[in-house]
Protein backbone atom coordinates (compact mmCIF):
# COMPACT_ATOMS: atom_id res chain seq x y z
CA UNK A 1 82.94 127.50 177.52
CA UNK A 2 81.96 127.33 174.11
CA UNK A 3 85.22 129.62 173.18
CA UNK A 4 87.04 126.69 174.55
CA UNK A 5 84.91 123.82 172.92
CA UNK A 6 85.67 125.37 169.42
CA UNK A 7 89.05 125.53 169.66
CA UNK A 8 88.93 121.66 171.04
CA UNK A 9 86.87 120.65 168.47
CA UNK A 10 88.90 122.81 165.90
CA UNK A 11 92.65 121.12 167.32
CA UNK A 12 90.46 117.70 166.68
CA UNK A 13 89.65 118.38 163.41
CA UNK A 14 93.21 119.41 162.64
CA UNK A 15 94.73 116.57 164.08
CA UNK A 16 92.81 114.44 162.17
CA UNK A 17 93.29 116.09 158.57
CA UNK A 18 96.89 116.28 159.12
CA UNK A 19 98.00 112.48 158.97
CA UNK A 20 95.68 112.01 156.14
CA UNK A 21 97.49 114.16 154.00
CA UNK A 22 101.21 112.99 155.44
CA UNK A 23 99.87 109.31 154.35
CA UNK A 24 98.93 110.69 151.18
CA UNK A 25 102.35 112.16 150.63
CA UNK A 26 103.88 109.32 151.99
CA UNK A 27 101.81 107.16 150.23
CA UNK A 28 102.69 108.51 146.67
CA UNK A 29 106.01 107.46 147.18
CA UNK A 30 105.78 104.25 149.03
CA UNK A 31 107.94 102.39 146.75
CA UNK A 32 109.22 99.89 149.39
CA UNK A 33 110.45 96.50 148.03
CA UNK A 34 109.37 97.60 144.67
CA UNK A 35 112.32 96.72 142.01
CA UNK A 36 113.02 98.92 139.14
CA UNK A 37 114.71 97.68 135.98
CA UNK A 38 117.18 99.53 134.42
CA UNK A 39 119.04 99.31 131.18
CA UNK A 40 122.43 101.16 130.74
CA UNK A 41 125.69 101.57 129.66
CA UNK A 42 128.27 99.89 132.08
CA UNK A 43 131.50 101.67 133.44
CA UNK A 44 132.41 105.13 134.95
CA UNK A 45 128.46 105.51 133.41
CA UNK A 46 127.09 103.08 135.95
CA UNK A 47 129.89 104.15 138.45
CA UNK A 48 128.53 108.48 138.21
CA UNK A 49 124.52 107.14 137.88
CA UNK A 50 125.15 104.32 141.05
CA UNK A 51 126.64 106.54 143.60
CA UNK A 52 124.32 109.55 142.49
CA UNK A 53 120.87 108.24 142.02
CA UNK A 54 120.91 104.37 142.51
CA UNK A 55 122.18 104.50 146.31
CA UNK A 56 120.72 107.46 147.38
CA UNK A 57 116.94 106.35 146.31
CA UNK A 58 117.50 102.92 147.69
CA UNK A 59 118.12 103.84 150.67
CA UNK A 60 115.91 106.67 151.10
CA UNK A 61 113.02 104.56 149.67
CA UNK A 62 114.13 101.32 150.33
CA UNK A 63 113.19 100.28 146.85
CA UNK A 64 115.89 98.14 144.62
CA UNK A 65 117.01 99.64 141.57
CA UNK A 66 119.08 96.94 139.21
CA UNK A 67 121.12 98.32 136.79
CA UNK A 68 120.96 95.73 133.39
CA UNK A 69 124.38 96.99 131.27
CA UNK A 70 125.12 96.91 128.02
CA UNK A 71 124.51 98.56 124.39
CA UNK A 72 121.72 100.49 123.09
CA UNK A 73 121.20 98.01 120.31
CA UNK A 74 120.70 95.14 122.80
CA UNK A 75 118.18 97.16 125.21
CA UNK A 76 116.34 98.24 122.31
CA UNK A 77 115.38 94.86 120.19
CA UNK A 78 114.62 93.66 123.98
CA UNK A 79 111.86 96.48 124.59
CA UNK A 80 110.54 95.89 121.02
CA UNK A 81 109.95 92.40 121.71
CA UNK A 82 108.64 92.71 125.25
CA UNK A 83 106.29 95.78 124.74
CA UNK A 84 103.46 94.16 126.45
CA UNK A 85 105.04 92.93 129.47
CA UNK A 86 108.89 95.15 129.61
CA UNK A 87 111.57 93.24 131.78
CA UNK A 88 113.02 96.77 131.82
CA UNK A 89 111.29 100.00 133.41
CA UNK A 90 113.84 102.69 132.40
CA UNK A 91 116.12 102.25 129.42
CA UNK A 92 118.55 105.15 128.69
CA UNK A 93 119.24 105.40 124.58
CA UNK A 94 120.67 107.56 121.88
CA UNK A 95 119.02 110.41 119.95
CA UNK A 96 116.97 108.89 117.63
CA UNK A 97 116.40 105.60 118.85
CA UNK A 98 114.43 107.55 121.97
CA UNK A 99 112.15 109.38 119.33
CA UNK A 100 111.67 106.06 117.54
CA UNK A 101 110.80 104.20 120.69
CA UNK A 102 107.69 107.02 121.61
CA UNK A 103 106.67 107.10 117.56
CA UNK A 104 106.53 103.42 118.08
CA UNK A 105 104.54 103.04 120.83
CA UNK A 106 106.84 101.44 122.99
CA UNK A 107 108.47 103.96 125.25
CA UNK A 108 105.86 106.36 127.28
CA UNK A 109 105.93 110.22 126.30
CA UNK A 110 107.67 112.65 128.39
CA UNK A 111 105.77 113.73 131.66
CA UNK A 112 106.33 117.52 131.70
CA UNK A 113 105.11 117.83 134.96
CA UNK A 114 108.31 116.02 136.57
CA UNK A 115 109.91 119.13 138.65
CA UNK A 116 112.96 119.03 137.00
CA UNK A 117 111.55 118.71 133.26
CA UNK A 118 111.38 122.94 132.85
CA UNK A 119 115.15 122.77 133.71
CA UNK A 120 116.24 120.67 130.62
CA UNK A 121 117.31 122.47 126.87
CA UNK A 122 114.46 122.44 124.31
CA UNK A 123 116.05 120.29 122.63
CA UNK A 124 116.17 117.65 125.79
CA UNK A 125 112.61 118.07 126.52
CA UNK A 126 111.13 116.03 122.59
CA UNK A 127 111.76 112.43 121.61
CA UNK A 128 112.80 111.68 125.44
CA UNK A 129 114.40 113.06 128.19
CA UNK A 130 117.89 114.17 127.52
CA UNK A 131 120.45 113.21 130.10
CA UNK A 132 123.43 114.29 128.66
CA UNK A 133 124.93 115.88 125.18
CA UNK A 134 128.08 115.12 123.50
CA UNK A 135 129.68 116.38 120.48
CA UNK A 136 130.70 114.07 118.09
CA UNK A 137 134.51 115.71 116.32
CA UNK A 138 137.80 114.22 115.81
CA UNK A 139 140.27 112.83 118.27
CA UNK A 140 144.06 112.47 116.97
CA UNK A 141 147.82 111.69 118.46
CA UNK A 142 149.07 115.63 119.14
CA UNK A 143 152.57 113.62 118.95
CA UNK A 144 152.50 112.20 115.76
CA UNK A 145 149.94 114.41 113.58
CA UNK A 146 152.45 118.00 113.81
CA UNK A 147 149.80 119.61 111.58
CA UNK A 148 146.73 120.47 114.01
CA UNK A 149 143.37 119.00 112.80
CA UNK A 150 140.11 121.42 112.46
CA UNK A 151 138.28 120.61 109.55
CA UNK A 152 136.41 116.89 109.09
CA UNK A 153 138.32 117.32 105.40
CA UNK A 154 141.42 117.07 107.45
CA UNK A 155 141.04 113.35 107.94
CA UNK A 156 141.69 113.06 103.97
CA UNK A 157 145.28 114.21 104.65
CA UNK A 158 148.18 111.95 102.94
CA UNK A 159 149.43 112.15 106.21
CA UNK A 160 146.35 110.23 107.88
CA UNK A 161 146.19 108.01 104.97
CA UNK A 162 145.57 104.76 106.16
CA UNK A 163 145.36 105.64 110.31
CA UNK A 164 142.02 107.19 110.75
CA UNK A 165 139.82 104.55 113.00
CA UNK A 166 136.26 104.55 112.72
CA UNK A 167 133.92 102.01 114.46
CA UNK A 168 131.68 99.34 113.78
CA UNK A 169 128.83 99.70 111.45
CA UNK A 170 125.95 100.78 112.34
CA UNK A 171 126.62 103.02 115.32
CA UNK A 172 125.63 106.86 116.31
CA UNK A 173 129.51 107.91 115.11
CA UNK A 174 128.86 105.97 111.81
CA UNK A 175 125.73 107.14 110.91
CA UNK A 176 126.33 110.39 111.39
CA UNK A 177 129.93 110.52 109.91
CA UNK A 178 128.19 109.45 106.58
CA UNK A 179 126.04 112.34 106.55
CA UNK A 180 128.86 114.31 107.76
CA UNK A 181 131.10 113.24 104.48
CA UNK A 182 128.16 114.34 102.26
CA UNK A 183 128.03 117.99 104.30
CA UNK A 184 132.13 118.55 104.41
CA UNK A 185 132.32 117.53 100.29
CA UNK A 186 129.37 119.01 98.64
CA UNK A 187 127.81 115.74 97.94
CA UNK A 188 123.79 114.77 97.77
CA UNK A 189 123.34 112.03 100.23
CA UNK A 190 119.97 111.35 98.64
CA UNK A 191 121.34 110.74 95.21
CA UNK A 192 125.25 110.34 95.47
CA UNK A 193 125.08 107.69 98.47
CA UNK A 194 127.64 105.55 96.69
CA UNK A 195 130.00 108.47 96.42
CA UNK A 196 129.57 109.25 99.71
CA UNK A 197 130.94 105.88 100.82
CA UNK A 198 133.59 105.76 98.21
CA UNK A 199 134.85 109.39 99.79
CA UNK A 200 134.75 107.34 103.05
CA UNK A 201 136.66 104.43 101.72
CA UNK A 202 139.13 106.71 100.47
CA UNK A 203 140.61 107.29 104.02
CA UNK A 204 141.25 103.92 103.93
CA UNK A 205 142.99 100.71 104.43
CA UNK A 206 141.41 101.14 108.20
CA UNK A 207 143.49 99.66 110.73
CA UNK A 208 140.62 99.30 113.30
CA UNK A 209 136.97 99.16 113.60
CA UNK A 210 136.24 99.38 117.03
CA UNK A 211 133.95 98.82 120.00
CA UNK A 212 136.28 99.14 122.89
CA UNK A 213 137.96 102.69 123.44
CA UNK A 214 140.59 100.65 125.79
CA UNK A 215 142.05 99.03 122.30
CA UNK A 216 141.35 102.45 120.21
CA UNK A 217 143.71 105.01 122.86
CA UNK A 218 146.28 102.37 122.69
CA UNK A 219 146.39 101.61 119.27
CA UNK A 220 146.58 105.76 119.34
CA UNK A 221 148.93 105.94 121.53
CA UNK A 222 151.30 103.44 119.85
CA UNK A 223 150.61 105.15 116.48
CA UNK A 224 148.89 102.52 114.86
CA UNK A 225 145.69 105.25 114.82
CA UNK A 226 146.25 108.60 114.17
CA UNK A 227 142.73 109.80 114.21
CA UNK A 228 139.13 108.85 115.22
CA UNK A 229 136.03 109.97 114.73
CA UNK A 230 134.91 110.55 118.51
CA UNK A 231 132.87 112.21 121.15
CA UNK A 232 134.37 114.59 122.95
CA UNK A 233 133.79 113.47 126.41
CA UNK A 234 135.27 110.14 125.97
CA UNK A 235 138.01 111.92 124.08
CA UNK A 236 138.69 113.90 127.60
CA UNK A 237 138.69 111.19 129.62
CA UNK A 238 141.88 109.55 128.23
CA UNK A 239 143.13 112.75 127.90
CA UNK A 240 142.58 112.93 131.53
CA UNK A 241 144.57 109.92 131.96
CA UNK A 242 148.05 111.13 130.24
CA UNK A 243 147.26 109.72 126.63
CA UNK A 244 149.13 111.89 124.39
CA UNK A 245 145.94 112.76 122.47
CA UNK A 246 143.94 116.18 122.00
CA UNK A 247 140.18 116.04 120.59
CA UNK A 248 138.84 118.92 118.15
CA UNK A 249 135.63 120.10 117.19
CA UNK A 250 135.57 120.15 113.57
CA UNK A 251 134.75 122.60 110.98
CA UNK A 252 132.77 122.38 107.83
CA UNK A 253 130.13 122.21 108.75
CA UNK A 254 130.72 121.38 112.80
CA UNK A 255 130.69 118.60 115.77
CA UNK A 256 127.53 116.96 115.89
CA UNK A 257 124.79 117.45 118.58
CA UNK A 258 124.63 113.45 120.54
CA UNK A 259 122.12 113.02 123.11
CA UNK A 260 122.09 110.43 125.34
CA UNK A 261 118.24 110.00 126.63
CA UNK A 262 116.40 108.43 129.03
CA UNK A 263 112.66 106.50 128.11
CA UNK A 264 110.03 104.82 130.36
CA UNK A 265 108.51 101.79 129.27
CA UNK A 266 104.90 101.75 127.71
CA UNK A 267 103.71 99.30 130.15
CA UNK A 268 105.67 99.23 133.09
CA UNK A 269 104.14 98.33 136.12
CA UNK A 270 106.53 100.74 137.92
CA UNK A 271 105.89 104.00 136.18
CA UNK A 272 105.81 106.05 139.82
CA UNK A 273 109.12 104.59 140.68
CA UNK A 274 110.34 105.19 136.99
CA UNK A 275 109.20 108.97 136.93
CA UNK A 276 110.91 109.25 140.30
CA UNK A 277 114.35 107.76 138.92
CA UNK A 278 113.91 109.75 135.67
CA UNK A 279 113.65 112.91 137.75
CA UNK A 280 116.57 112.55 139.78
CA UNK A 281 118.41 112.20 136.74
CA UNK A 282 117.87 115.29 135.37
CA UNK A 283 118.64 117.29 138.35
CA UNK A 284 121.70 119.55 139.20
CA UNK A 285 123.30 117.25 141.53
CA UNK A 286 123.31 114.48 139.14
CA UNK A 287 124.14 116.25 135.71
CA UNK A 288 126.86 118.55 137.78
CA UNK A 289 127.92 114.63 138.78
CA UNK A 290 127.71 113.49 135.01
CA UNK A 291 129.99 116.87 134.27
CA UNK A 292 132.70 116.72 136.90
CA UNK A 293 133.31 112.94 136.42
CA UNK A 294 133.18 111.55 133.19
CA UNK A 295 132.87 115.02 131.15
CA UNK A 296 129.32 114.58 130.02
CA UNK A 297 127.61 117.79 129.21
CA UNK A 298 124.62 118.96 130.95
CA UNK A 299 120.88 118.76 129.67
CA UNK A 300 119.89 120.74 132.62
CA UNK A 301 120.27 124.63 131.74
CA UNK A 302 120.85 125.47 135.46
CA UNK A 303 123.89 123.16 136.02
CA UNK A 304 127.33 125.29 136.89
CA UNK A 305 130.61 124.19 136.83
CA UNK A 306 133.86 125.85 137.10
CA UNK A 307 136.18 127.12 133.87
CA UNK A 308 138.37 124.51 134.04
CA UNK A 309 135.85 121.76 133.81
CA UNK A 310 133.78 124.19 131.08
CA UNK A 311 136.73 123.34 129.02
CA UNK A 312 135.55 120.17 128.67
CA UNK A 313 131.89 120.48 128.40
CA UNK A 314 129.56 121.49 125.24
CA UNK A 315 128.47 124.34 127.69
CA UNK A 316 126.77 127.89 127.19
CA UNK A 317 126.91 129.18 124.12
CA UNK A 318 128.75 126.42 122.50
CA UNK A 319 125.53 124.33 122.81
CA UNK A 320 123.78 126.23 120.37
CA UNK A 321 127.05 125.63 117.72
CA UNK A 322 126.02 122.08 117.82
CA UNK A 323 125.29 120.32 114.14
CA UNK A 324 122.28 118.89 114.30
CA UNK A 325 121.39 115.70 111.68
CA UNK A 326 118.28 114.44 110.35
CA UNK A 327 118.10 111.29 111.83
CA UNK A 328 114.25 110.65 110.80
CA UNK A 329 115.80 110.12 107.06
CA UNK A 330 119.18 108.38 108.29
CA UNK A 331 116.99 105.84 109.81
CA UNK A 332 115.03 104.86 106.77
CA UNK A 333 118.37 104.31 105.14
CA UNK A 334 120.62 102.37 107.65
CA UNK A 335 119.87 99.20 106.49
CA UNK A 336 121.05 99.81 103.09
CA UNK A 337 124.08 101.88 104.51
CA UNK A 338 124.61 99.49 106.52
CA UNK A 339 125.16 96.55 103.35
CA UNK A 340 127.41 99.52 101.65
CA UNK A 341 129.72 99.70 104.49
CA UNK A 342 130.22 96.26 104.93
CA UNK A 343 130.90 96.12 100.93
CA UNK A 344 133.01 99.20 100.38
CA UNK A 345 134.50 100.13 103.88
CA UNK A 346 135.01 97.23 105.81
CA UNK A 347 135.92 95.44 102.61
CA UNK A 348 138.35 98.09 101.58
């Protein structure tokens, strides 16, 4: 009898404990109704990020997510401003303006307890999380330019005079191409910044500045540009779709390391929700998704793909090849580089 009282009492006790911690579970990721704000790049970005993350995490949470598009600049003045009260939650930027947000204060530091955070490169786990890498080399008509492109002196070639496109100032490509020009010609960017541009002005007349990489691969396909300074994954893409173009990473001294990273808000009043969405962004199924479809290289070490998509990819090895700028010192000088392209770049 009292055998049989213990184990009642015992199965009571059980049954008791057990929905407590199912509600607390279930609890910690009650984020029904909630809405999460989130500021991105628009198309086959928002396409790859909706159909892997958004979708599956509204409906499995019945939460909204609402995808705000647009340009890093854009996102970025509007977090500054709205520090103490963030219309945004999540906001994915580049390199350095992630590191700048946390050393400001305005964007939260990385939690390194998310489950997926151990999976990430070093070099994805400081200044934000990193979503996805890039290399920033040259992209050029394999019709018109007969002489194949591998060096970032190349682009001085009298037969590129006057058809290398480079975009609007300031931008990641930009910035970096400047130090770039210092590295490939033995120049001091600290104290020969003016000869720097004046190498870059060299290349010139420019036929186009641009913002939209629609206008650039026709205005390369119709030989109006010869070469651009470009990432490689966008570079693939229009490969992808029959543009007669081939993209190369550069020597002297290499293709730069881009990061595009992901930052939580300082104050957002959704930061379970936003560690959530962060996390499903760094895992295999949606970096493998961010590699297959729109050739963005993985942050997450564990991501596999097959050879044929490798090709594509800053993958492996080739990750560790990656030029890497110091974009604490460009920063302190964009504004001024920013007047000396206008004057001797755009102007030329």
């Amino acid at each position: 009898m009292k055998r049989r009282l213990l184990s009642v009492l015992l199965a009571a006790v059980m049954a008791c404990s057990m929905p407590v911690v199912a509600f607390a579970d279930e609890e910690e990721k009650d984020f029904k109704d909630e809405t999460l704000v989130v500021g991105v790049w628009g198309g086959t970005i928002e396409e790859v990020l909706r159909e892997s993350v958004v979708d599956p995490m509204e409906e499995e949470y019945g939460c909204n997510i609402e995808l705000v598009l647009g340009g890093t600049s854009e996102r970025k003045a509007k977090m500054y401003a709205e520090v103490d009260n963030p219309s945004m939650d999540v906001l994915f930027l580049n390199i350095y303006e992630s590191k700048q947000a946390i050393d400001d204060g305005v964007a939260q530091e990385v939690d390194t307890s998310l489950s997926n955070f151990d999976s990430l490169y070093d070099f994805a786990q400081t200044g934000g999380y990193g979503m996805s890498i890039m290399g920033l080399g040259i992209c050029y008509n394999n019709e018109l330019v007969t002489e194949p492109i591998t060096s970032w002196k190349d682009l001085w070639r009298e037969d590129l005079k006057g058809k290398v496109s480079l975009t609007t100032f300031p931008s990641f490509e930009d910035d970096a191409f400047v130090d770039i020009t210092a590295q490939a010609w033995d120049l001091d960017l600290e104290t020969q910044e003016e000869e720097v541009f004046d190498k870059i002005a060299e290349l010139g007349p420019f036929p186009l500045f641009f913002t939209d990489l629609d206008e650039l691969f026709l205005e390369m396909k119709q030989g109006t540009v010869k070469a651009a300074v470009m990432f490689n994954s966008y570079s693939n893409d229009y490969i992808e779709q029959g543009f007669p173009v081939e993209f190369v990473y550069p020597s002297d001294p290499g293709s730069v390391l881009a990061k595009d990273t992901i930052v939580i808000s300082k104050n957002t009043a959704h930061e379970a929700l936003a560690k959530e969405f962060v996390n499903r962004c760094l895992s295999v199924e949606t970096q493998t998704a961010y590699a297959e479809n729109i050739y963005f290289s993985p942050c997450n070490k564990e991501v596999v793909v097959d050879d044929e998509i490798a090709e594509k990819l800053v993958y492996g090895d080739e990750v560790d090849k990656l030029v890497t700028l110091d974009w604490d010192y460009i920063l302190t000088r964009e504004s001024d580089w920013t007047d000396m392209y206008n004057k001797i770049i755009e102007g030329n």
